[in-house]
Protein backbone atom coordinates (compact mmCIF):
# COMPACT_ATOMS: atom_id res chain seq x y z
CA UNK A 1 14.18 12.11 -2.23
CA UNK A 2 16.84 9.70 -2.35
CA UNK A 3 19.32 8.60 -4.98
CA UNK A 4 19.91 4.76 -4.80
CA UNK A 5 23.66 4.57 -5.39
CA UNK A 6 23.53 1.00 -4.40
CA UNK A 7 24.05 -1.56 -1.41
CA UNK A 8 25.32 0.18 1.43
CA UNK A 9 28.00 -2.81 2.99
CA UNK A 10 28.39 -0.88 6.49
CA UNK A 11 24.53 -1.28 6.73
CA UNK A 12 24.38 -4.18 5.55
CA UNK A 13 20.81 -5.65 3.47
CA UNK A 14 17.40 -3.49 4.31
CA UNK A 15 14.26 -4.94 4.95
CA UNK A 16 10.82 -2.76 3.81
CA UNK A 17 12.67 -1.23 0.97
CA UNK A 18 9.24 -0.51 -0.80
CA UNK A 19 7.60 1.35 2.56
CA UNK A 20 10.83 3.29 3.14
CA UNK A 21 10.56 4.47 -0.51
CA UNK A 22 7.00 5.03 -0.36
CA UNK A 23 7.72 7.15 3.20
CA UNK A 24 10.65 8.99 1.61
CA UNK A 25 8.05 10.11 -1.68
CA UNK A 26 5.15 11.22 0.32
CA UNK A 27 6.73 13.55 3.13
CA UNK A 28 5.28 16.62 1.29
CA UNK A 29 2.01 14.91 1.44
CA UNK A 30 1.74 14.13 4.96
CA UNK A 31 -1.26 15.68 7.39
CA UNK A 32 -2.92 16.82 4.13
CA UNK A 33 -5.74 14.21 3.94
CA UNK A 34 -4.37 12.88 0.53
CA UNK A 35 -5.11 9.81 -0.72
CA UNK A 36 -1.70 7.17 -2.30
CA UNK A 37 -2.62 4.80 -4.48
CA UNK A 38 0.41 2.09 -4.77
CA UNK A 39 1.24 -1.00 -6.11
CA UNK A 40 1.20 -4.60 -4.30
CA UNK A 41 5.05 -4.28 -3.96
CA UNK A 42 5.15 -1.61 -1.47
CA UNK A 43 2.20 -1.98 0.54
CA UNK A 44 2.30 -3.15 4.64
CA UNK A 45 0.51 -3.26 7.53
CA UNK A 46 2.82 -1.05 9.17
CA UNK A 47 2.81 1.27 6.19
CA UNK A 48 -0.57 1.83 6.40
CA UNK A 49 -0.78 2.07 10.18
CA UNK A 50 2.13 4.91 9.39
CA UNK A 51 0.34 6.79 6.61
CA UNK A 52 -2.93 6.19 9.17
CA UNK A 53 -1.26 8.09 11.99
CA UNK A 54 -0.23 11.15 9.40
CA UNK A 55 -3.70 11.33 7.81
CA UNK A 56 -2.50 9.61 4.68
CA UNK A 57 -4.75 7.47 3.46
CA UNK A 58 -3.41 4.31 1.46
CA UNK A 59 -5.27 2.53 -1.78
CA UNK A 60 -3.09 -0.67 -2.49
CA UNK A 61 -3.60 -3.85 -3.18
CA UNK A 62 -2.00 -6.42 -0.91
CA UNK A 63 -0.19 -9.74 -2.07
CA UNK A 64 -1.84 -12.60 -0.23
CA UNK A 65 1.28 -13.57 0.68
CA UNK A 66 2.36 -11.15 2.88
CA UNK A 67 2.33 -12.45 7.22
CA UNK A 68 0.23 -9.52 8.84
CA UNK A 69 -2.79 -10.78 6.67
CA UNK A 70 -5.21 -12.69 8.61
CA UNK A 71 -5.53 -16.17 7.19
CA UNK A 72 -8.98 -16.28 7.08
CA UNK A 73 -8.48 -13.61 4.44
CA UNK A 74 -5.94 -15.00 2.30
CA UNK A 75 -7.19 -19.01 3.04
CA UNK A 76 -10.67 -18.66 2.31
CA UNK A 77 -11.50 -21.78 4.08
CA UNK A 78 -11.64 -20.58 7.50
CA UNK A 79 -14.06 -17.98 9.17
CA UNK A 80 -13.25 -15.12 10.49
CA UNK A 81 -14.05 -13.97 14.71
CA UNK A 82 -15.51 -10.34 14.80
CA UNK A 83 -12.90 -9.47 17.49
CA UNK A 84 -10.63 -9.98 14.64
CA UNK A 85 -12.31 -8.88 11.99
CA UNK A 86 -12.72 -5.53 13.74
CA UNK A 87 -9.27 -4.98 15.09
CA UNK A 88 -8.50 -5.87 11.52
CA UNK A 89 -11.19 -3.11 10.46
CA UNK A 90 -9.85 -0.54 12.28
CA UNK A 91 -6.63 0.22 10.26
CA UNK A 92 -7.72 -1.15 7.27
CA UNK A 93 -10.98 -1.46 5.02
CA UNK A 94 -10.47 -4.07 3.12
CA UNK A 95 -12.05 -5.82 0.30
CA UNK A 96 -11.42 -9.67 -0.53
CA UNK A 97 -12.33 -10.68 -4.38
CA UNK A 98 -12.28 -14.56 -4.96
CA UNK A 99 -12.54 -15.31 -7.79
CA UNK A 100 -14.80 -17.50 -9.53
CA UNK A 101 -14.40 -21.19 -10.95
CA UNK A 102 -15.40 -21.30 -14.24
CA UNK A 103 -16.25 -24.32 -15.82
């Protein structure tokens, strides 16, 4: 674990703070067949593909926001091809809740 002791200027700004944190937290838990559960803030595609690889599995929620989402997922107005879809499938399962108008 890491102590944050602020900006590092030779560095300069980090990208994927929340995955790096995430990575740094579960090292002890990695090729155990654990399950994470996380917030929206730290969750990635290439998080999960990492955890994926070391038999981590991840149970986040994703902001609809983020640019590895399909956008047939976050649009809603579009369909989705099964070539996608399954490519999609294979890394992740996911589930997309819409919800409903109400009058």
């Amino acid at each position: 674990m890491q102590i944050y002791t602020g900006k590092d200027p030779v560095k300069g700004r980090k990208t994927n703070k929340g995955s790096s944190s995430v990575e740094d937290l579960v090292k002890e838990l990695e090729n155990t067949g654990r399950n994470i559960t996380g917030d929206n803030f730290f969750t990635t595609l290439g998080l999960a593909r990492k955890m994926l690889s070391k038999k981590t599995a991840l149970v986040e929620t994703i902001r609809n926001n983020r640019v590895e989402l399909l956008s047939a997922f976050t649009n809603g107005k579009e369909t989705i091809s099964t070539a996608q879809y399954l490519d999609f499938k294979r890394i992740l399962r996911s589930c997309l809740i819409v919800p409903r108008n109400i009058m």
